[in-house]
Every structure is written in structure tokens, then in C-alpha cells.
C-alpha atoms as a PDB file:
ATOM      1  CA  UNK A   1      40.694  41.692   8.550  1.00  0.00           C
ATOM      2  CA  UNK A   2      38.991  40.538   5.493  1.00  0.00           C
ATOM      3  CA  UNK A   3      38.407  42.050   2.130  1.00  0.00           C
ATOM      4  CA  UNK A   4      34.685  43.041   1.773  1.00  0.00           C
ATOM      5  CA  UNK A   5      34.830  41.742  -1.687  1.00  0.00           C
ATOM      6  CA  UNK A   6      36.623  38.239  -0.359  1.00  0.00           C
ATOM      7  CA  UNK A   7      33.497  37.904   2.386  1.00  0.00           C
ATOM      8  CA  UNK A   8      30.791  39.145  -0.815  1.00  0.00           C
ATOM      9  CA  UNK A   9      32.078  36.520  -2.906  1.00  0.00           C
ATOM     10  CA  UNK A  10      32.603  33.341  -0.627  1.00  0.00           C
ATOM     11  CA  UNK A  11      28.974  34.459   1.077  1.00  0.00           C
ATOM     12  CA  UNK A  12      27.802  34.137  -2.812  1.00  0.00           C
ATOM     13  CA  UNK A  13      29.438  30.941  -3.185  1.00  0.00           C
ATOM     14  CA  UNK A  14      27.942  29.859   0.244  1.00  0.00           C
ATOM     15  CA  UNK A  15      24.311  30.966  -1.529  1.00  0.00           C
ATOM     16  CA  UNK A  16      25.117  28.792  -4.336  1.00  0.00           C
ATOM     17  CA  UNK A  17      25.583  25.677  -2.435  1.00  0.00           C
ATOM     18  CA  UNK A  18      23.018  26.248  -0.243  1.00  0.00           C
ATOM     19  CA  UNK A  19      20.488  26.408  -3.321  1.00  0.00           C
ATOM     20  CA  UNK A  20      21.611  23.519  -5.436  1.00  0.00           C
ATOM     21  CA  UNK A  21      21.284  21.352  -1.813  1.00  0.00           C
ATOM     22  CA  UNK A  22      17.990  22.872  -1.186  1.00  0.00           C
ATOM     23  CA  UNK A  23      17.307  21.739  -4.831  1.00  0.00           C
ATOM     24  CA  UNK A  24      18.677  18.004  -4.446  1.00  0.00           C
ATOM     25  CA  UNK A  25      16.330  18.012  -1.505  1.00  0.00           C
ATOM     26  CA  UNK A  26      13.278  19.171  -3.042  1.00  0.00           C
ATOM     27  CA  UNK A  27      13.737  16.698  -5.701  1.00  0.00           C
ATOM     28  CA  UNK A  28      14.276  14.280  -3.112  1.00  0.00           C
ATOM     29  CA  UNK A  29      11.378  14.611  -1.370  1.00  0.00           C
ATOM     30  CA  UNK A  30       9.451  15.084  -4.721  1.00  0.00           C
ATOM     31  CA  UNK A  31      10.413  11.656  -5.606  1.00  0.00           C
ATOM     32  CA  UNK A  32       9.299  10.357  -2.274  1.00  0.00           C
ATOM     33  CA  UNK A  33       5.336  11.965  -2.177  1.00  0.00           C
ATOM     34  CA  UNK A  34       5.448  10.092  -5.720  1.00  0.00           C
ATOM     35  CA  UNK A  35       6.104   6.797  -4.468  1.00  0.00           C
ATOM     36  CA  UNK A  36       4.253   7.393  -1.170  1.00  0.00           C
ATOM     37  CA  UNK A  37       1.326   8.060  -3.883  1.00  0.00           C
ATOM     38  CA  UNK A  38       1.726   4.825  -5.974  1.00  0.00           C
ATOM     39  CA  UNK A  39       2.321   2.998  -2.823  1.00  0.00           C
ATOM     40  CA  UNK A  40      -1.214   4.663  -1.237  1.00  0.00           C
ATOM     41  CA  UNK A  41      -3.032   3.770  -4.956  1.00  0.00           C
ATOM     42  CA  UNK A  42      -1.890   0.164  -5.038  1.00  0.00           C
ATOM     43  CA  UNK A  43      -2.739  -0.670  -1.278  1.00  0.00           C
ATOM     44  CA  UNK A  44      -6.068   0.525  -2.270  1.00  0.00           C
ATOM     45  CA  UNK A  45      -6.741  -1.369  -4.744  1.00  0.00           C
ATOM     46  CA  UNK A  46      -4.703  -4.437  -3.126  1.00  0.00           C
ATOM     47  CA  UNK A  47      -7.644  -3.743  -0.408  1.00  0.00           C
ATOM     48  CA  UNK A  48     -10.728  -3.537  -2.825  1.00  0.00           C
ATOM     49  CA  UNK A  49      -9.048  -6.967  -3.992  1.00  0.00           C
ATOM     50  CA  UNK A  50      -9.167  -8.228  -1.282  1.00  0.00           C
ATOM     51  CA  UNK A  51     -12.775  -7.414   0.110  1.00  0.00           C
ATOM     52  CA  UNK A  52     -14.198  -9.041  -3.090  1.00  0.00           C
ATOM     53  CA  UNK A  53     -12.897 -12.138  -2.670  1.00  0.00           C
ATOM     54  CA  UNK A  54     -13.584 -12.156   0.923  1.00  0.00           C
ATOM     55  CA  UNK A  55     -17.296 -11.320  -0.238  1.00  0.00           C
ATOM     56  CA  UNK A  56     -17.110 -14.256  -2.845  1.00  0.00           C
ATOM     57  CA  UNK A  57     -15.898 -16.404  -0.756  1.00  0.00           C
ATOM     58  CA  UNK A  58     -17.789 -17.062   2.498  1.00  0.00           C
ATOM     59  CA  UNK A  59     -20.837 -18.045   0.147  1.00  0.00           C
ATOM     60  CA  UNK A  60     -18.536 -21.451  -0.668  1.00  0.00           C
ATOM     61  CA  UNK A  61     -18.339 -21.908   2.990  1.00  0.00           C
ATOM     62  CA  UNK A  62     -22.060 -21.980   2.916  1.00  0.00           C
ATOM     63  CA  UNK A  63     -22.312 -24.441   0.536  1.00  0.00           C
ATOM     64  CA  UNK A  64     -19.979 -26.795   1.898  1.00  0.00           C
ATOM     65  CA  UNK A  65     -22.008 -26.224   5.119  1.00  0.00           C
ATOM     66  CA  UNK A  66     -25.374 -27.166   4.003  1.00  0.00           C
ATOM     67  CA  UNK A  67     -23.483 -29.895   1.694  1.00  0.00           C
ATOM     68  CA  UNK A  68     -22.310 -31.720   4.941  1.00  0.00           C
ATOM     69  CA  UNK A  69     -25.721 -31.383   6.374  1.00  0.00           C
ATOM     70  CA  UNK A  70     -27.153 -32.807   3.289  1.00  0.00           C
ATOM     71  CA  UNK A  71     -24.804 -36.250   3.949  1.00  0.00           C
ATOM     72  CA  UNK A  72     -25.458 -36.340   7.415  1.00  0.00           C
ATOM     73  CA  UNK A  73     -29.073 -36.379   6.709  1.00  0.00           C
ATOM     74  CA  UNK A  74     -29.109 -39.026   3.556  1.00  0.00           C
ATOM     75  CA  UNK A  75     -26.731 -41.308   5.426  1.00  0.00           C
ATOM     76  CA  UNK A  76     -28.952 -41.121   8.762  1.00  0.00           C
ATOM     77  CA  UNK A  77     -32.014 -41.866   6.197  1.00  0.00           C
ATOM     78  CA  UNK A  78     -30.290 -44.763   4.815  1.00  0.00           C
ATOM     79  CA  UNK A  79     -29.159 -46.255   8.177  1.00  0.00           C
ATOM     80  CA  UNK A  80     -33.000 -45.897   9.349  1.00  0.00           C
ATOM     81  CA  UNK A  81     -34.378 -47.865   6.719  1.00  0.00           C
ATOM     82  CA  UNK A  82     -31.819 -50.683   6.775  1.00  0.00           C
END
């Protein structure tokens, strides 16, 4: 059979081991919610980005629109009085 003191000590070695892993871990997964949180910030503002130009934007598409109607028009005036 064992020595009680032999079983205290390797169970407080055991402890030990378990807490600095338990540590790594937590640091671990520490470092993780960080990045998850930079990642969540930047795809946010990637996303406000993004709906701004899509709101500047689709004016231009407008414009080129009314542009092309414009042509149609003055070249369809032009033929009509030749």
C-alpha cells in the first residue's frame, strides 16, 4: 500500500498541474473573446462602409440613367428635323 504522505504529495502535484493548465486555458480563451471582439468591431464598421457607398452610389446610376435618356431624346430631335 501507499504512504499517505506519497498519495498527499503527488495529489498536490496533480493540483498544481491541473491549475497552471486551467490557467494556460483561461488565457487562451481570453485571447480569443479579444480577437472575436476586434474581429466583431471591424466587420461593423467594414459594414457601415459599406452601406454608405452603396447609398452614394445608386444616385450615379441615376444620372447615367436620365443622361442616356437625355441622348436618346436630342438625337431623335435632331433626326426629326433633318
Amino acid at each position: 500500500m501507499s504512504d499517505p504522505a506519497t498519495v498527499a504529495l503527488e495529489l498536490e502535484r496533480l493540483r498544481g498541474t491541473v491549475e497552471a493548465g486551467f490557467a494556460r486555458v483561461d488565457g487562451a480563451l481570453a485571447l480569443l473573446v479579444q480577437r472575436s471582439d476586434q474581429t466583431d468591431r471591424q466587420l461593423a464598421d467594414h459594414e457601415a462602409r459599406l452601406d454608405s457607398l452603396e447609398r452614394a452610389r445608386w444616385p450615379l446610376a441615376s444620372i447615367g440613367a436620365l443622361a442616356a435618356v437625355a441622348t436618346v431624346v436630342v438625337a431623335a430631335l435632331e433626326i426629326l428635323a433633318h
